[in-house]
Protein backbone atom coordinates (compact mmCIF):
# COMPACT_ATOMS: atom_id res chain seq x y z
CA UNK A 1 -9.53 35.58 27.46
CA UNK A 2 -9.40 32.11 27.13
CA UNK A 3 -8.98 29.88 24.09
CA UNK A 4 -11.86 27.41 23.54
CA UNK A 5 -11.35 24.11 22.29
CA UNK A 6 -13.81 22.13 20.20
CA UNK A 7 -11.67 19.06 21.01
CA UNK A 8 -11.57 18.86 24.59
CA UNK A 9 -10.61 15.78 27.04
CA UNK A 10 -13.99 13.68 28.08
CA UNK A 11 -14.61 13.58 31.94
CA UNK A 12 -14.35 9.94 32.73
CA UNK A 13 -16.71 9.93 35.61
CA UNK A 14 -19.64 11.35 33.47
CA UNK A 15 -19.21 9.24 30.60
CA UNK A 16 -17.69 5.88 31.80
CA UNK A 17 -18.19 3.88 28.37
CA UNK A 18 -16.95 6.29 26.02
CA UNK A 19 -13.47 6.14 24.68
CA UNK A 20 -11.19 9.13 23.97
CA UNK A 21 -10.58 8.00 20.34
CA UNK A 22 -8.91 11.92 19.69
CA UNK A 23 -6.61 11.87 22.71
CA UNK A 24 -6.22 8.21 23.99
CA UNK A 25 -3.01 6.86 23.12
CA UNK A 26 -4.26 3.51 24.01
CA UNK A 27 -5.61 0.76 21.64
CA UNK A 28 -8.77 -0.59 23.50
CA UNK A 29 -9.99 -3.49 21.17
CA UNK A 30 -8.52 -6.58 19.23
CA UNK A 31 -10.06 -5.28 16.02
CA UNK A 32 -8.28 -2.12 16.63
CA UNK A 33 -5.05 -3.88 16.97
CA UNK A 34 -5.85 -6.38 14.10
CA UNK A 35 -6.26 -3.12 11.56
CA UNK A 36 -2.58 -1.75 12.86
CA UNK A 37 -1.19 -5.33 11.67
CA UNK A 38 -3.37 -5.40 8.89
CA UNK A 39 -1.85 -1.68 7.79
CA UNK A 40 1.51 -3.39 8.29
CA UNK A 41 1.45 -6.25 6.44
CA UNK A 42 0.00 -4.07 3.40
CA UNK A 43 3.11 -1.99 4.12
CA UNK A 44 5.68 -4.41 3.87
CA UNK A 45 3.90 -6.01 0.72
CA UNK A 46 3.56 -3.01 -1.10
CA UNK A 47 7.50 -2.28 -0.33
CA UNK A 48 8.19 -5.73 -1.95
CA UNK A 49 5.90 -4.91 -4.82
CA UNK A 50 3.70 -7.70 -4.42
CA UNK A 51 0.11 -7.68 -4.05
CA UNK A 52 -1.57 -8.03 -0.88
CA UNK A 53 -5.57 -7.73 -0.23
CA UNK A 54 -5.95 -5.78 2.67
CA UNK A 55 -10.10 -5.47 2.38
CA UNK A 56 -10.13 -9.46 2.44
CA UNK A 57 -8.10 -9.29 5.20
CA UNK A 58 -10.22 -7.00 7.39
CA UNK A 59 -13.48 -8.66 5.71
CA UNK A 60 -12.64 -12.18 7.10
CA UNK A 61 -11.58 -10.81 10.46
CA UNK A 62 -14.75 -8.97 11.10
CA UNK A 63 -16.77 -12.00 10.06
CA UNK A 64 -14.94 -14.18 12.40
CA UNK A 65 -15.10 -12.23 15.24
CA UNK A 66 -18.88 -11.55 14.69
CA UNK A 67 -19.56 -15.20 14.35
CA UNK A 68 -17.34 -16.38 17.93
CA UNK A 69 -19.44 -13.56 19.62
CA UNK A 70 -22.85 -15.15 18.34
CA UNK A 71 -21.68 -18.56 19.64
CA UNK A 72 -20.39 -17.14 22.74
CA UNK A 73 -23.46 -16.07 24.25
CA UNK A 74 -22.56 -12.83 26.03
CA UNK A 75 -19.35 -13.74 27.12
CA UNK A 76 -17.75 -10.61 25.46
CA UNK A 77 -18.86 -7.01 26.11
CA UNK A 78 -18.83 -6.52 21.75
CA UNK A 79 -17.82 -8.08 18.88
CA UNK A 80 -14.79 -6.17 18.88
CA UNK A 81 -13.37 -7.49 22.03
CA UNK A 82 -13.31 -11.01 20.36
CA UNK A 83 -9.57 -12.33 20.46
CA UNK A 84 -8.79 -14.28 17.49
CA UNK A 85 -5.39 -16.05 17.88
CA UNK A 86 -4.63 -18.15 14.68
CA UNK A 87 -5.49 -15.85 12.25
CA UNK A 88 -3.08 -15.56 9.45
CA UNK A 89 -2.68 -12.80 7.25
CA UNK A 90 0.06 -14.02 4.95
CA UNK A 91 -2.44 -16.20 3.21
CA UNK A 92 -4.28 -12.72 1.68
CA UNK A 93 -0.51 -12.09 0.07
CA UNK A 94 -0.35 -15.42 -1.77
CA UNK A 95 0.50 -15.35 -5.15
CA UNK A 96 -2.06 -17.89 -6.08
CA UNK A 97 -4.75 -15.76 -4.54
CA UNK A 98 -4.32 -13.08 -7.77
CA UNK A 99 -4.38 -12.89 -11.45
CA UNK A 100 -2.96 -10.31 -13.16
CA UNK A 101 -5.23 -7.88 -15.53
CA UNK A 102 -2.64 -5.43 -17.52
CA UNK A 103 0.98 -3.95 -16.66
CA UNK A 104 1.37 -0.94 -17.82
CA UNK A 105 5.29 1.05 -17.64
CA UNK A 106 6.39 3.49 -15.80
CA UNK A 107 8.17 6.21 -18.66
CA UNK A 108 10.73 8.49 -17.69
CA UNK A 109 12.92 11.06 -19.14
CA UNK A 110 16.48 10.92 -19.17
CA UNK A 111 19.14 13.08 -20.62
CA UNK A 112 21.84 10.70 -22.19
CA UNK A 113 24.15 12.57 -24.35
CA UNK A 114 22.11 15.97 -24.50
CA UNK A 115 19.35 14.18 -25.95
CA UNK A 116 16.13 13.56 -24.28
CA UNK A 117 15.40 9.39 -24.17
CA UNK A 118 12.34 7.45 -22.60
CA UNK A 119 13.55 4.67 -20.59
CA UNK A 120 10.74 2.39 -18.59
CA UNK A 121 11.61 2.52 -14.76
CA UNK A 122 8.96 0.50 -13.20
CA UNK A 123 5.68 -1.10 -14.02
CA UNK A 124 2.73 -0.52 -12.25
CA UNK A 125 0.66 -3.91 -12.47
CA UNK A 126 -3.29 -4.24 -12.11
CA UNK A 127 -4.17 -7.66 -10.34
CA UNK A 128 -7.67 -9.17 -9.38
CA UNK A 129 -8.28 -10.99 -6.27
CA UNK A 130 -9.98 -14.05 -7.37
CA UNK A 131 -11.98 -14.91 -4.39
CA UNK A 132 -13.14 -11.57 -3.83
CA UNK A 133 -12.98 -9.72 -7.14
CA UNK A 134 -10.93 -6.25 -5.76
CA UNK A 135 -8.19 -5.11 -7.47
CA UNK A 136 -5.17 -4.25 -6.31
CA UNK A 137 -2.80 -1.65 -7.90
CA UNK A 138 1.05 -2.45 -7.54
CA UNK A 139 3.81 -0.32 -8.44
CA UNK A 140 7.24 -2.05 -8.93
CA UNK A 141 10.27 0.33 -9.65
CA UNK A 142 13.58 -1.18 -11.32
CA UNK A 143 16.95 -1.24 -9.37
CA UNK A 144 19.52 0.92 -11.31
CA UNK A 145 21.15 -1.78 -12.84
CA UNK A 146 17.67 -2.28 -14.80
CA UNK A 147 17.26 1.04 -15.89
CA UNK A 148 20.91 0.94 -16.98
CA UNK A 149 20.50 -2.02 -19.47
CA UNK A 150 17.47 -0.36 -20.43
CA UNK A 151 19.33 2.95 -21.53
CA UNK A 152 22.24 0.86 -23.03
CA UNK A 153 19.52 -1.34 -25.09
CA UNK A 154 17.88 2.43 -26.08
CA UNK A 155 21.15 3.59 -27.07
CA UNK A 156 21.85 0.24 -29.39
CA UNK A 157 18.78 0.66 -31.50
CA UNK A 158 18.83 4.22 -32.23
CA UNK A 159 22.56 3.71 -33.77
């Protein structure tokens, strides 16, 4: 008996405009490609601890690309085969772009002595994107040398 498969490969020559999306390893648009280097630029932000507004990002892009395929009177197949060349994402990472709403710390346990202390280890930190309104959430974790000083300062008050 044979296994059946609810996800099976498309025949190309019966459906010529469909893409694959399950089993094509190949990116087909430039709003497709835009997302993947949208996704990294959040990454590398959010590794820095630094806010970065990803939805403004995308947002901007679609508009853009819907607008040059108005103009371009059926030059392009969609509006996701636009190609947008100068369009620069740093800008959605600029620190002037946010405000910040509350910080709130990050409380651990450690065990100093036998004894049981809270020491802060990070921050996570609420901002507002002030031309859009979202908020983003950003979690910033101290280095070691932080937390140290922080257990060291503990240690000072409760003698």
């Amino acid at each position: 008996m044979t296994e059946a498969s609810i996800l099976k490969k498309l025949d190309e020559t019966k459906h010529p405009d469909t893409i694959d999306v399950i089993h094509s390893k190949k990116i087909k648009t430039n709003r497709q490609l835009f997302r993947i280097k949208n996704e990294k630029m959040q990454t590398i932000y959010t590794k820095k601890g630094e806010p970065y507004c990803y939805i403004a990002a995308k947002i901007d892009f679609e508009r853009k690309q819907e607008d040059i395929f108005r103009r371009s009177g059926g030059k392009f197949k969609t509006e996701e085969d636009v190609e947008i060349v100068d369009f620069k994402l740093e800008k959605y990472a600029d620190p002037k772009r946010f405000k910040v709403v509350k910080h709130d710390p990050i409380i651990e346990k450690k065990l100093m002595d036998g004894v049981a202390i809270n020491v802060q280890t990070g921050e996570h930190v609420t901002y507002i994107d002030i031309y859009t309104h979202h908020q983003i959430a950003v979690q910033r974790l101290f280095t070691h040398e932080q937390i140290n000083k922080s257990i060291k300062d503990n240690s000072m008050e409760t003698k």
